[in-house]
Structures are given as structure tokens and as C-alpha cells.
PDB file of N, CA and C in Angstrom:
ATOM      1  N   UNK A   1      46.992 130.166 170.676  1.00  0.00           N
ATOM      2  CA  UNK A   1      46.974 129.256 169.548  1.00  0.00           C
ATOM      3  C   UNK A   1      45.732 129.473 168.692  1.00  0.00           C
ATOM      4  N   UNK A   2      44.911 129.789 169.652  1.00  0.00           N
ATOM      5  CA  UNK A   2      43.556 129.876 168.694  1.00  0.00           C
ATOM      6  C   UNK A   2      43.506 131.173 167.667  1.00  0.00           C
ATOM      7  N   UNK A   3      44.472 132.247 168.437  1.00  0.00           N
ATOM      8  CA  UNK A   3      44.503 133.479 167.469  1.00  0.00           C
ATOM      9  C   UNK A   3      44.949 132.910 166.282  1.00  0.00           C
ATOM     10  N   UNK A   4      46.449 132.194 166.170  1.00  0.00           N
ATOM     11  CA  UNK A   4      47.107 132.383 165.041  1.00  0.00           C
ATOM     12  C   UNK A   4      46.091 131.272 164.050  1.00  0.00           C
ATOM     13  N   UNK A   5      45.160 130.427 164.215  1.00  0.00           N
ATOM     14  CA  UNK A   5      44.373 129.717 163.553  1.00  0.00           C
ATOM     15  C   UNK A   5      43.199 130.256 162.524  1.00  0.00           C
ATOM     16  N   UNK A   6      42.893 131.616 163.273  1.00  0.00           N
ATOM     17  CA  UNK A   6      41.547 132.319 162.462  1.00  0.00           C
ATOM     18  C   UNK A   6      41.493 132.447 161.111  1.00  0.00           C
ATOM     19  N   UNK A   7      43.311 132.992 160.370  1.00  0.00           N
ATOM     20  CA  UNK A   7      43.416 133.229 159.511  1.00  0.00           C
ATOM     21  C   UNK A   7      43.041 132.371 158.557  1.00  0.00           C
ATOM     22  N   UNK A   8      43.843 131.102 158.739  1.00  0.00           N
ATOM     23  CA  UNK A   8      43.263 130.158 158.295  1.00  0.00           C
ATOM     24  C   UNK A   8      42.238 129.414 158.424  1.00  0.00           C
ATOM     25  N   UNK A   9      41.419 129.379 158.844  1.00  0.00           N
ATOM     26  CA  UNK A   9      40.251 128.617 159.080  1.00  0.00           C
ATOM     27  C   UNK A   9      39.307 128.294 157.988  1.00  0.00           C
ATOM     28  N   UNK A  10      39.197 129.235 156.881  1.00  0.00           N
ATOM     29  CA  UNK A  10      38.267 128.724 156.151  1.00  0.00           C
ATOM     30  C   UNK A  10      39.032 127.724 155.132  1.00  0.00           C
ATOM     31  N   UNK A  11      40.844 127.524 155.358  1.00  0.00           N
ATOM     32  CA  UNK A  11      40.974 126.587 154.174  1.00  0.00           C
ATOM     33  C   UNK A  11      41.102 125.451 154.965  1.00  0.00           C
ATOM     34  N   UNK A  12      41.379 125.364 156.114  1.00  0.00           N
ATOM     35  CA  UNK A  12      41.607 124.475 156.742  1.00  0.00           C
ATOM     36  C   UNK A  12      39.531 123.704 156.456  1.00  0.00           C
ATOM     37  N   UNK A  13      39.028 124.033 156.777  1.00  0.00           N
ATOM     38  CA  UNK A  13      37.569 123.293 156.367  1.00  0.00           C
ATOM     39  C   UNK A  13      37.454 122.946 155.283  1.00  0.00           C
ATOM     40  N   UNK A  14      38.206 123.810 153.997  1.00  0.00           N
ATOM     41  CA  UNK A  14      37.608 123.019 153.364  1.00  0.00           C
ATOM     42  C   UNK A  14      38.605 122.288 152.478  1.00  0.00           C
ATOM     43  N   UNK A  15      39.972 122.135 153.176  1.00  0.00           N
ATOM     44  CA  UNK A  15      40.853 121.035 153.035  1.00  0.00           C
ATOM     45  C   UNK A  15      39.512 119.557 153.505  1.00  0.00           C
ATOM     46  N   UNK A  16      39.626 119.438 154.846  1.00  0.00           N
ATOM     47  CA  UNK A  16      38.831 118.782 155.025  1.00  0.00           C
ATOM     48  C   UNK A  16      37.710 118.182 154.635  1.00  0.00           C
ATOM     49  N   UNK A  17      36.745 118.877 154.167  1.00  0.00           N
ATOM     50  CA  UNK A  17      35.884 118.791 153.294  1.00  0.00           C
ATOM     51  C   UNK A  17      36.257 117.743 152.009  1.00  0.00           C
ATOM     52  N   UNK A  18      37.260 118.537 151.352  1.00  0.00           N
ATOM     53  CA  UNK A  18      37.858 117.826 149.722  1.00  0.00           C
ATOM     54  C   UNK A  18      38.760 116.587 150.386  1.00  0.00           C
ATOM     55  N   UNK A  19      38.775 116.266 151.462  1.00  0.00           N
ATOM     56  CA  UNK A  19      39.545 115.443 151.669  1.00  0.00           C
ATOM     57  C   UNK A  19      38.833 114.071 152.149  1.00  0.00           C
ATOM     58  N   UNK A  20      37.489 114.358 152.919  1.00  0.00           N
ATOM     59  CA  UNK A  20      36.456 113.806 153.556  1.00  0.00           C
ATOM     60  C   UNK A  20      35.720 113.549 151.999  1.00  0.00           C
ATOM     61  N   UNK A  21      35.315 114.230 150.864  1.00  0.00           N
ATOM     62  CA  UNK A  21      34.803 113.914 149.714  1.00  0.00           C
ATOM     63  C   UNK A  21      35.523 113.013 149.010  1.00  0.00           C
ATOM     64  N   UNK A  22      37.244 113.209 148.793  1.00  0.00           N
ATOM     65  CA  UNK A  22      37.623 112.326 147.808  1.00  0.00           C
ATOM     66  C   UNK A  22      37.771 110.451 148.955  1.00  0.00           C
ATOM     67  N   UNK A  23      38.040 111.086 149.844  1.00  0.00           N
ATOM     68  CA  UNK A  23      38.167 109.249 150.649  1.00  0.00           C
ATOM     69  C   UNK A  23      36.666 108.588 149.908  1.00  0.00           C
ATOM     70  N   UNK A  24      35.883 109.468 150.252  1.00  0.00           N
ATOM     71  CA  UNK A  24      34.408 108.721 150.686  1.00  0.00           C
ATOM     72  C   UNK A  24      33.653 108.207 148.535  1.00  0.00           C
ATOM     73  N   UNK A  25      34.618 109.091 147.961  1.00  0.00           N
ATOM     74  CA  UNK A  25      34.485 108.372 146.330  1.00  0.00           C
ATOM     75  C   UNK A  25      35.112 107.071 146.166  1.00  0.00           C
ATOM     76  N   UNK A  26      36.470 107.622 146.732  1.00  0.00           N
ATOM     77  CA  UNK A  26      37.313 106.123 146.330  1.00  0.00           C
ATOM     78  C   UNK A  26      37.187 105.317 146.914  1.00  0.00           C
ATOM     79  N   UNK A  27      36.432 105.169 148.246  1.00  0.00           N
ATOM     80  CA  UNK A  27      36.118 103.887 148.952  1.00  0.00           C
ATOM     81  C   UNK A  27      34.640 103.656 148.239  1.00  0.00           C
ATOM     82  N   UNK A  28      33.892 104.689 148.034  1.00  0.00           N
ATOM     83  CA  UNK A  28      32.630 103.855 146.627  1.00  0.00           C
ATOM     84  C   UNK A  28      33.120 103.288 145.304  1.00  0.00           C
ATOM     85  N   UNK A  29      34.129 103.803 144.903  1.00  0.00           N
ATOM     86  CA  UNK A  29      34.384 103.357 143.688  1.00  0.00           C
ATOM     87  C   UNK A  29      35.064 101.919 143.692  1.00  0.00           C
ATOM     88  N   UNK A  30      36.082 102.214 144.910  1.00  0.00           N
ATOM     89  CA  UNK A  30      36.782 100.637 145.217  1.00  0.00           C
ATOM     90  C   UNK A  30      36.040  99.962 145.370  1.00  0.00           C
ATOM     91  N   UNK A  31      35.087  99.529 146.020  1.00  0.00           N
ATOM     92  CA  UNK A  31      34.104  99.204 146.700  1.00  0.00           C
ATOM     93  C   UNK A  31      33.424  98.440 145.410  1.00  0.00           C
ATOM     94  N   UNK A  32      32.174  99.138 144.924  1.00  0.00           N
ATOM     95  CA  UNK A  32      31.328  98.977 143.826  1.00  0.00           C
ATOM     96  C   UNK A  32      31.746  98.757 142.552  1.00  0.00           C
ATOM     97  N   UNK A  33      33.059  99.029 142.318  1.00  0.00           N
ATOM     98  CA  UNK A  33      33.558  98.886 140.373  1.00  0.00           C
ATOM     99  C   UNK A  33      34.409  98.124 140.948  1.00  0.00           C
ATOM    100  N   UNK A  34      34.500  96.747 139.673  1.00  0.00           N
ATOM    101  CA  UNK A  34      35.450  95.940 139.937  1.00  0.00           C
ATOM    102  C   UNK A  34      37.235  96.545 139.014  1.00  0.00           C
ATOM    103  N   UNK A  35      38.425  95.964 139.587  1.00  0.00           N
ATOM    104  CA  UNK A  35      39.161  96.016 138.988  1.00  0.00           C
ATOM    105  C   UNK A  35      39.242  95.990 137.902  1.00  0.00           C
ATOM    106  N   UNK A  36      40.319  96.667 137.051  1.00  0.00           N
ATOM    107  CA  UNK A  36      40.244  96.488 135.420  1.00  0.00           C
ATOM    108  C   UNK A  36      41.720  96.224 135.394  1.00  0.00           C
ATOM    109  N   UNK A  37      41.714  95.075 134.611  1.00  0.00           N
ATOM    110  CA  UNK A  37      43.353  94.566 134.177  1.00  0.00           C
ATOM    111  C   UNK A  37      43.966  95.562 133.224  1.00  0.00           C
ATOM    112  N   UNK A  38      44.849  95.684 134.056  1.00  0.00           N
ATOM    113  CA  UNK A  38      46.179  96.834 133.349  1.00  0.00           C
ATOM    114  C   UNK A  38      46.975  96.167 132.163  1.00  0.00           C
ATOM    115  N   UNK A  39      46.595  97.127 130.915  1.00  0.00           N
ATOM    116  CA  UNK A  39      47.026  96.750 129.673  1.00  0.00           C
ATOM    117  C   UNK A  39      47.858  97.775 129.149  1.00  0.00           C
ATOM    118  N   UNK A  40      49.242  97.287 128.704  1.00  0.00           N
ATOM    119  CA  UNK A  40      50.442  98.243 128.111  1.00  0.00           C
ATOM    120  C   UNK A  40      50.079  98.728 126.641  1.00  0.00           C
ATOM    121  N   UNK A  41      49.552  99.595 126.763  1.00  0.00           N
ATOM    122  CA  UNK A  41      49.044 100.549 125.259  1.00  0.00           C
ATOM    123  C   UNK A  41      49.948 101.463 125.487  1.00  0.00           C
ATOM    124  N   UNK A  42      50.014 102.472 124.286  1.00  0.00           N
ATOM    125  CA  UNK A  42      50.815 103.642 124.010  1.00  0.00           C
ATOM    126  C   UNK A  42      50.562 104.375 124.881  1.00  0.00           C
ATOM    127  N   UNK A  43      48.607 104.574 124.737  1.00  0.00           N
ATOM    128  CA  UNK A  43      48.531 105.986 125.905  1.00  0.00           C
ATOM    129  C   UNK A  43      49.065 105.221 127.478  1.00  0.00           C
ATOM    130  N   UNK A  44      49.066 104.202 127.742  1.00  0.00           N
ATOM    131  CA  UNK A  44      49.280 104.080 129.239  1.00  0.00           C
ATOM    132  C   UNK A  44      50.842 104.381 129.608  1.00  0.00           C
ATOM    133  N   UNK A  45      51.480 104.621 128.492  1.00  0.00           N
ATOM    134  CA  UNK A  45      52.835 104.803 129.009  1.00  0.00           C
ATOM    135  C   UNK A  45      53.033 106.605 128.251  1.00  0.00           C
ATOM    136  N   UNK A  46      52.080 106.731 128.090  1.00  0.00           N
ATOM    137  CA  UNK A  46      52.203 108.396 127.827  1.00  0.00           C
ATOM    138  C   UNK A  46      51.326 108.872 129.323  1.00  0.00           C
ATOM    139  N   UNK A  47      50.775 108.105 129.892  1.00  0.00           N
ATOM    140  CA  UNK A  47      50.171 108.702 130.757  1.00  0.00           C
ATOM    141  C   UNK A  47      51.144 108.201 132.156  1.00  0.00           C
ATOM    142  N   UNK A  48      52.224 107.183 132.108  1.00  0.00           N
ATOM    143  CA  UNK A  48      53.251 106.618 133.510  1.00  0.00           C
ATOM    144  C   UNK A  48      54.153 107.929 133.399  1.00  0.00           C
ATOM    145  N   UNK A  49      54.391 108.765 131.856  1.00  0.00           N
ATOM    146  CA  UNK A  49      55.522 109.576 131.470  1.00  0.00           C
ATOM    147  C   UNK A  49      55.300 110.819 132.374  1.00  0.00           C
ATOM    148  N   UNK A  50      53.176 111.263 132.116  1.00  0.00           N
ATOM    149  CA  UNK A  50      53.049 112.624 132.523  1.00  0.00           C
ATOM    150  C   UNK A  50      53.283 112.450 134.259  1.00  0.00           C
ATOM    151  N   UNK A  51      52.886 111.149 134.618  1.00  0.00           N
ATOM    152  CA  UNK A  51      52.882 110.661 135.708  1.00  0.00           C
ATOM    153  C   UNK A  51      54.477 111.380 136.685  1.00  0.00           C
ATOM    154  N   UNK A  52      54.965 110.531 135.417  1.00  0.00           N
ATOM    155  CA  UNK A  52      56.669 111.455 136.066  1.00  0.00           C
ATOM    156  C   UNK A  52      56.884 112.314 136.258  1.00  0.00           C
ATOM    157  N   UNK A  53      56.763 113.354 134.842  1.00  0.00           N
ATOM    158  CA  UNK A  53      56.925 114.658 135.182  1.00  0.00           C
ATOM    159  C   UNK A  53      55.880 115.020 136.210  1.00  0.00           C
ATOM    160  N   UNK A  54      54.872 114.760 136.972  1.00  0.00           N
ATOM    161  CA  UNK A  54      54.043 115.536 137.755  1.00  0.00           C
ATOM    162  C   UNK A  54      54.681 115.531 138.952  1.00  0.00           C
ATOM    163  N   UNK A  55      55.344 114.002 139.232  1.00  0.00           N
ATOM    164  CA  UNK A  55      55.966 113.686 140.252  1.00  0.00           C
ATOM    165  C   UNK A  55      57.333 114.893 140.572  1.00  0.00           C
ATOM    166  N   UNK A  56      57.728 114.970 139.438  1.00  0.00           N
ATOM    167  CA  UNK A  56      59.104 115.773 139.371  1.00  0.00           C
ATOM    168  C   UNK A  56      58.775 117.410 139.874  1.00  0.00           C
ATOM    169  N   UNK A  57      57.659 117.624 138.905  1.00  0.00           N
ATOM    170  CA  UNK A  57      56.856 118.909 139.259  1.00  0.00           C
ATOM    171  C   UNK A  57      56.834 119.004 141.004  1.00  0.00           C
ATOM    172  N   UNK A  58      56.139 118.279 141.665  1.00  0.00           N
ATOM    173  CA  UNK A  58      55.618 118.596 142.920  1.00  0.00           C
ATOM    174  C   UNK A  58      57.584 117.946 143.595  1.00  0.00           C
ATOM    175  N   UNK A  59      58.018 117.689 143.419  1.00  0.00           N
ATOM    176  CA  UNK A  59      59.353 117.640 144.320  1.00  0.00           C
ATOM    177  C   UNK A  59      60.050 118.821 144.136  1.00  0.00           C
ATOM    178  N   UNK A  60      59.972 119.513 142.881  1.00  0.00           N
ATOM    179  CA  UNK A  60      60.706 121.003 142.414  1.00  0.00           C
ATOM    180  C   UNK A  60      59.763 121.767 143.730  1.00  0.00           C
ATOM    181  N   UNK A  61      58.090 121.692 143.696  1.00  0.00           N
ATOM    182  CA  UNK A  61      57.511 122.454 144.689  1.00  0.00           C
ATOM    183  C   UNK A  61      57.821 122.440 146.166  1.00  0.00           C
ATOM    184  N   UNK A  62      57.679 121.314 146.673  1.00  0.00           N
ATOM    185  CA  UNK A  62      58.126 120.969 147.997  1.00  0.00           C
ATOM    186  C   UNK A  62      59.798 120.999 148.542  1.00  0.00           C
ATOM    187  N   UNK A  63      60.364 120.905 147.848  1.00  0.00           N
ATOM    188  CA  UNK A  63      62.004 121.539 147.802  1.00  0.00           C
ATOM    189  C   UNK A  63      62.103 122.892 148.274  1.00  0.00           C
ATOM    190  N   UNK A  64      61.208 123.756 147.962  1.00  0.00           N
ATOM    191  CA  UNK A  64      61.573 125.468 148.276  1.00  0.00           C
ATOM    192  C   UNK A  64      61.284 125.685 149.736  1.00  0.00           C
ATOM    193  N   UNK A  65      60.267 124.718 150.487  1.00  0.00           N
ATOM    194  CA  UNK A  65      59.787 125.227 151.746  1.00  0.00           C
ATOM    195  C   UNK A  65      61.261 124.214 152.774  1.00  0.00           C
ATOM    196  N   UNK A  66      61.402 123.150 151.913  1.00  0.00           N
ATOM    197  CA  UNK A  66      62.771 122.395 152.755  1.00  0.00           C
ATOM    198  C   UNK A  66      63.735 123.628 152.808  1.00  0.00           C
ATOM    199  N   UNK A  67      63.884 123.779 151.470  1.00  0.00           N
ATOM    200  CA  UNK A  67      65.443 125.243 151.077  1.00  0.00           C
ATOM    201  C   UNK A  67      65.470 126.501 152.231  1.00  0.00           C
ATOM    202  N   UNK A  68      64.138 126.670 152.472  1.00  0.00           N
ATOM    203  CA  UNK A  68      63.640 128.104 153.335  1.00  0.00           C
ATOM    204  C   UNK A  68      64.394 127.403 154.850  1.00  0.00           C
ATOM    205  N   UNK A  69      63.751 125.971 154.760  1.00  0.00           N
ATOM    206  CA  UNK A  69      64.133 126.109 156.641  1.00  0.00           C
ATOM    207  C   UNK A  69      65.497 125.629 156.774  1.00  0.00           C
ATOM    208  N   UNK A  70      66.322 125.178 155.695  1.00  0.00           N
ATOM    209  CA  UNK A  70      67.537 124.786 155.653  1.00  0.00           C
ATOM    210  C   UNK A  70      68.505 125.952 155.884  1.00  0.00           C
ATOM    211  N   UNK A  71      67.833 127.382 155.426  1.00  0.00           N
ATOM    212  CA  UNK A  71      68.517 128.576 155.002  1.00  0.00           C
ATOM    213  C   UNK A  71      67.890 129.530 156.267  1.00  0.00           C
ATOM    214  N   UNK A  72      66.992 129.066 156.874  1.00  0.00           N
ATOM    215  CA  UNK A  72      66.320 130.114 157.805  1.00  0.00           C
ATOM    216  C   UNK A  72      65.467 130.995 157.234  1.00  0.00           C
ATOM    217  N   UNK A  73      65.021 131.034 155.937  1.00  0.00           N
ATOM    218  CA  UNK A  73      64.603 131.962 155.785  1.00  0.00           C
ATOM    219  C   UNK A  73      62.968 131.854 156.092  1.00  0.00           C
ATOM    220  N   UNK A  74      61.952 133.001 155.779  1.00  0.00           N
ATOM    221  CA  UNK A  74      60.572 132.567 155.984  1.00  0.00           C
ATOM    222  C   UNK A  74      60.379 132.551 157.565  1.00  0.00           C
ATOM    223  N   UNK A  75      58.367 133.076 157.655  1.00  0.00           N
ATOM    224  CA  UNK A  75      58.171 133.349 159.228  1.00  0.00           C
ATOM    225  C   UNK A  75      58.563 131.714 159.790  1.00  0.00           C
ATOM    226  N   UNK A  76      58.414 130.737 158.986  1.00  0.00           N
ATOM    227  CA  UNK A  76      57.894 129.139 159.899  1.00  0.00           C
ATOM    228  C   UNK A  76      59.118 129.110 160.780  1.00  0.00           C
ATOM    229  N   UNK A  77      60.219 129.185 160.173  1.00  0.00           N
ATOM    230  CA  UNK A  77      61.613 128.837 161.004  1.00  0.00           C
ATOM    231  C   UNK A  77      61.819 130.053 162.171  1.00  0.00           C
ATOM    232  N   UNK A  78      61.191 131.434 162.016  1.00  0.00           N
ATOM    233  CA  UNK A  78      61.182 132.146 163.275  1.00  0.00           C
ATOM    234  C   UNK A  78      60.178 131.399 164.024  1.00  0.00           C
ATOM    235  N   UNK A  79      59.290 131.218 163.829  1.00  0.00           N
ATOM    236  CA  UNK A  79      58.140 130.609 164.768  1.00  0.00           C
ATOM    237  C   UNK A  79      58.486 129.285 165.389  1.00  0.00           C
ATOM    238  N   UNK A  80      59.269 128.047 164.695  1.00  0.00           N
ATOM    239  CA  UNK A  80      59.559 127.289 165.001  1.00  0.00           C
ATOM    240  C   UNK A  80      60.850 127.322 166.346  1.00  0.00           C
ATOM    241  N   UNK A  81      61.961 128.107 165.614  1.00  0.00           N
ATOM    242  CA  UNK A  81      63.086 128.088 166.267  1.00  0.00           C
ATOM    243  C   UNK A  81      63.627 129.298 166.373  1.00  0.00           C
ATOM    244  N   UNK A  82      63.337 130.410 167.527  1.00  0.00           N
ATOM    245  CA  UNK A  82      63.054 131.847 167.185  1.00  0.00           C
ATOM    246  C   UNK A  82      64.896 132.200 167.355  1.00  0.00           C
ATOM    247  N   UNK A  83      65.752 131.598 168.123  1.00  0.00           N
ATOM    248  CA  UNK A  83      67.085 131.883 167.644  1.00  0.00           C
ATOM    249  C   UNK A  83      68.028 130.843 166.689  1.00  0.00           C
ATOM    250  N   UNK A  84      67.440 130.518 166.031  1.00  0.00           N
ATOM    251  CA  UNK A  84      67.869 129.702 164.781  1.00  0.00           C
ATOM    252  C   UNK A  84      68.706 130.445 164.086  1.00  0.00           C
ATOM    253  N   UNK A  85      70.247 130.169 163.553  1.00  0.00           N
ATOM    254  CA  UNK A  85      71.324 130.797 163.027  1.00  0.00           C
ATOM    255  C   UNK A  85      71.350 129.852 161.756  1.00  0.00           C
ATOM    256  N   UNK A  86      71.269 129.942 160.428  1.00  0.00           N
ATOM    257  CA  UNK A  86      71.149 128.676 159.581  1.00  0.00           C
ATOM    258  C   UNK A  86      72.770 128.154 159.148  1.00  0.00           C
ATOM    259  N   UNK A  87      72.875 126.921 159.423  1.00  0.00           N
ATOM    260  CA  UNK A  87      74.506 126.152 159.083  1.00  0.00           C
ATOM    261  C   UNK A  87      74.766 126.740 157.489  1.00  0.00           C
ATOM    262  N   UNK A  88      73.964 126.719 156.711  1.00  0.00           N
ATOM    263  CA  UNK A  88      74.447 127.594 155.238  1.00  0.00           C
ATOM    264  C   UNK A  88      74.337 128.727 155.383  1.00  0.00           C
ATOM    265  N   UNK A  89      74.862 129.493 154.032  1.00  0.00           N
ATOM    266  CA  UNK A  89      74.621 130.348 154.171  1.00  0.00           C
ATOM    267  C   UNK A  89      75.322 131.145 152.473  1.00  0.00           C
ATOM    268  N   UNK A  90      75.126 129.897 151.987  1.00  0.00           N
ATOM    269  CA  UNK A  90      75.881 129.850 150.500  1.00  0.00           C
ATOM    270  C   UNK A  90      75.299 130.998 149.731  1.00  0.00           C
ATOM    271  N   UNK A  91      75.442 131.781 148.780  1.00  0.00           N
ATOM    272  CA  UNK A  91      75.205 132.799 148.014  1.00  0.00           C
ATOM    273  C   UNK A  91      74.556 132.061 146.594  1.00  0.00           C
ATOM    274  N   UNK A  92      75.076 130.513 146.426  1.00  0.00           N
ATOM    275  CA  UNK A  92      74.497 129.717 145.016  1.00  0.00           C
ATOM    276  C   UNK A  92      72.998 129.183 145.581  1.00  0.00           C
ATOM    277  N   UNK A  93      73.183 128.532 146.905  1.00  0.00           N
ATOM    278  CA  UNK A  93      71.722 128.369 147.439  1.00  0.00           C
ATOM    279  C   UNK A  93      70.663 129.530 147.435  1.00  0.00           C
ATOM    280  N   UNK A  94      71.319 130.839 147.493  1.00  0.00           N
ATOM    281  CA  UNK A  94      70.364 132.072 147.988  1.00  0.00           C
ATOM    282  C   UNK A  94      69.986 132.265 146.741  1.00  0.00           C
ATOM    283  N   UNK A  95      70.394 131.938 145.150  1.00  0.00           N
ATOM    284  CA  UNK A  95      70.154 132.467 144.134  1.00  0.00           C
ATOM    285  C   UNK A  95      68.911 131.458 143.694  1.00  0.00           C
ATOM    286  N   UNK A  96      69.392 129.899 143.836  1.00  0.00           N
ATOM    287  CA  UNK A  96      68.537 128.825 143.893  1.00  0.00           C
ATOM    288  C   UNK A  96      67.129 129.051 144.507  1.00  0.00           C
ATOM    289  N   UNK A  97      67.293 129.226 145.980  1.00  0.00           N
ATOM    290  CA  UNK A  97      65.588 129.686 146.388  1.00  0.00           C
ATOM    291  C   UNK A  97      65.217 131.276 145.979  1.00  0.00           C
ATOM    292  N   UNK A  98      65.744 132.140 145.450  1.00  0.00           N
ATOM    293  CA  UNK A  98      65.410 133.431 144.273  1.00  0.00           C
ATOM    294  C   UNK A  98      64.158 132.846 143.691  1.00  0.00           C
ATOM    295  N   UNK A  99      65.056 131.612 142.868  1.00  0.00           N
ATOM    296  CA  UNK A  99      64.512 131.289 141.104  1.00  0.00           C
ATOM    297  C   UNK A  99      63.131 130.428 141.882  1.00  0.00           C
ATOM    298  N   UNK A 100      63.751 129.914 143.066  1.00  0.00           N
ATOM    299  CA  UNK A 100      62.426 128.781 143.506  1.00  0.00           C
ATOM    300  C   UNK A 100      61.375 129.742 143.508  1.00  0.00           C
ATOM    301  N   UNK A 101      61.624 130.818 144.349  1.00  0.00           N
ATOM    302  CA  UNK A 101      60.178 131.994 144.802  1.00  0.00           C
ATOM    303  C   UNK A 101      59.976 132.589 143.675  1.00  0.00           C
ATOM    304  N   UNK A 102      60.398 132.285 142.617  1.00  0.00           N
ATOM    305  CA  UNK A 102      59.624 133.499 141.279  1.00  0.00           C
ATOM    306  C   UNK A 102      58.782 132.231 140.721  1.00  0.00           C
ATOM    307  N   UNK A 103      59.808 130.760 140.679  1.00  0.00           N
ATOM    308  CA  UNK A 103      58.665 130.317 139.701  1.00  0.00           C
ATOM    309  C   UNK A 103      57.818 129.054 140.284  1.00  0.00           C
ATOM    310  N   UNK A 104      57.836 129.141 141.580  1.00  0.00           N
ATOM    311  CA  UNK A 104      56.904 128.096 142.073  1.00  0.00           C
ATOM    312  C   UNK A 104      55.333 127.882 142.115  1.00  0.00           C
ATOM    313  N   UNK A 105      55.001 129.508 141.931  1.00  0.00           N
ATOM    314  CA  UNK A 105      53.576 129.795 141.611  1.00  0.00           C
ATOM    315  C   UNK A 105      52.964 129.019 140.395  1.00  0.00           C
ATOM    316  N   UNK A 106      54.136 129.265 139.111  1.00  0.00           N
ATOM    317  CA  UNK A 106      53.736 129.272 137.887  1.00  0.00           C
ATOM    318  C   UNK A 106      53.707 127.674 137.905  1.00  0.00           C
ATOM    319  N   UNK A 107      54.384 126.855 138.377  1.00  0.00           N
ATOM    320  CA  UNK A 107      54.435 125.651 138.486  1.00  0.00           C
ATOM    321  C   UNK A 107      53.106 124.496 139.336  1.00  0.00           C
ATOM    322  N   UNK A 108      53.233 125.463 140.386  1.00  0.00           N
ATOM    323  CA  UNK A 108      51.715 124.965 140.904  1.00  0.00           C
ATOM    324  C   UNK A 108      50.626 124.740 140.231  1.00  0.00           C
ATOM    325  N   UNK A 109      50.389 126.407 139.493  1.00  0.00           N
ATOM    326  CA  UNK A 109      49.554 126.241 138.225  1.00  0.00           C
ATOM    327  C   UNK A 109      48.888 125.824 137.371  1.00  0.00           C
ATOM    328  N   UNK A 110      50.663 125.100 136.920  1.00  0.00           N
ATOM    329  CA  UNK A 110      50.218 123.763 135.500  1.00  0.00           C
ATOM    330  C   UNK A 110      50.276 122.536 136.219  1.00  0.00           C
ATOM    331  N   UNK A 111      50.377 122.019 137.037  1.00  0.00           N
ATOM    332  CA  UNK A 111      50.016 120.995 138.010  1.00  0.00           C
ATOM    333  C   UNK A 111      48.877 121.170 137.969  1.00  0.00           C
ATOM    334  N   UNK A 112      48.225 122.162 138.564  1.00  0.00           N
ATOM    335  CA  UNK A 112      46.588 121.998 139.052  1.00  0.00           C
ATOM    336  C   UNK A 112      45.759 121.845 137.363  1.00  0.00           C
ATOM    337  N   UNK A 113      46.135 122.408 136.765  1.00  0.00           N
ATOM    338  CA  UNK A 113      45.770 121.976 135.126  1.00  0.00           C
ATOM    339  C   UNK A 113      46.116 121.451 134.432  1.00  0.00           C
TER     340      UNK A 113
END
């Protein structure tokens, strides 16, 4: 177990890290700044809108790794379930996770920006 961990190790720290940093803001910020009453302006509902699409964004992302183990494809489902036969096996799904693996990068992307 410890082999297959090495690879990852340096994101795994500093997942942690960014994760141990953002708790330890928002429990100062909760903490020390008081609430601010939520007021319906234009930008706040241009900003519930981008809200959506971001939401929509990251379900398009997280969909491709469901699609992979639904379909078998990808090392996780050998590693997981090394004689795993997948119940689909549709040719419209196989075209679907295609388009997922070309443009999920590009999507991550404009999320992170």
C-alpha cells in the first residue's frame, strides 16, 4: 500500500495543507466578522446564476469518473474489481465518455478561473 502512495504524496500534502488553510480562514472569518444581511441586487442574482452554471460545470466533471466505472473503463475499476465485466456496454455511452475525455480538461480550467 505504501508503494502505490509515493506517487502521490506530494498532492496529497498539499491537498491537506489548502484544506487545513481554508478551514482555519473561515472559522477566523466566521468567527471575527459579523454577518451581513443578504440583499437582492442585480449583481447578487448574476452571481446565484454563475453560481449555477459552476454547479452544472463540476457535475458535467464528476459524471466522467461515475461513466468510467459504470463502463469499466480506467485503472480504478481494475484495481477495485479486477474481474469486473461492465452491465453496459452501449456504443452511445462509449461516444459520450469520448467527448467527456477530450473536454473535461478544458472545463476544469474555466472553473479554476
Amino acid at each position: 500500500m505504501r508503494q502505490s502512495l509515493k506517487p502521490i504524496k506530494g498532492i496529497l500534502i498539499y491537498t491537506a495543507v489548502m484544506v487545513t488553510a481554508s478551514l482555519a480562514y473561515f472559522l477566523y472569518a466566521y468567527s471575527v466578522y459579523p454577518a451581513i444581511e443578504e440583499k437582492e441586487t442585480f449583481l447578487s442574482e448574476i452571481g446565484e446564476g454563475f453560481g449555477n452554471i459552476g454547479l452544472a460545470a463540476l457535475a458535467f466533471i464528476y459524471f466522467r469518473p461515475f461513466l468510467k466505472l459504470v463502463l469499466g473503463k480506467g485503472k480504478l475499476v481494475q484495481r477495485l474489481l479486477p474481474d469486473y465485466t461492465p452491465p453496459l456496454d452501449s456504443p452511445l455511452l462509449n461516444q459520450l465518455l469520448g467527448f467527456l475525455n477530450c473536454t473535461h480538461v478544458y472545463v476544469g480550467i474555466v472553473l479554476l478561473n
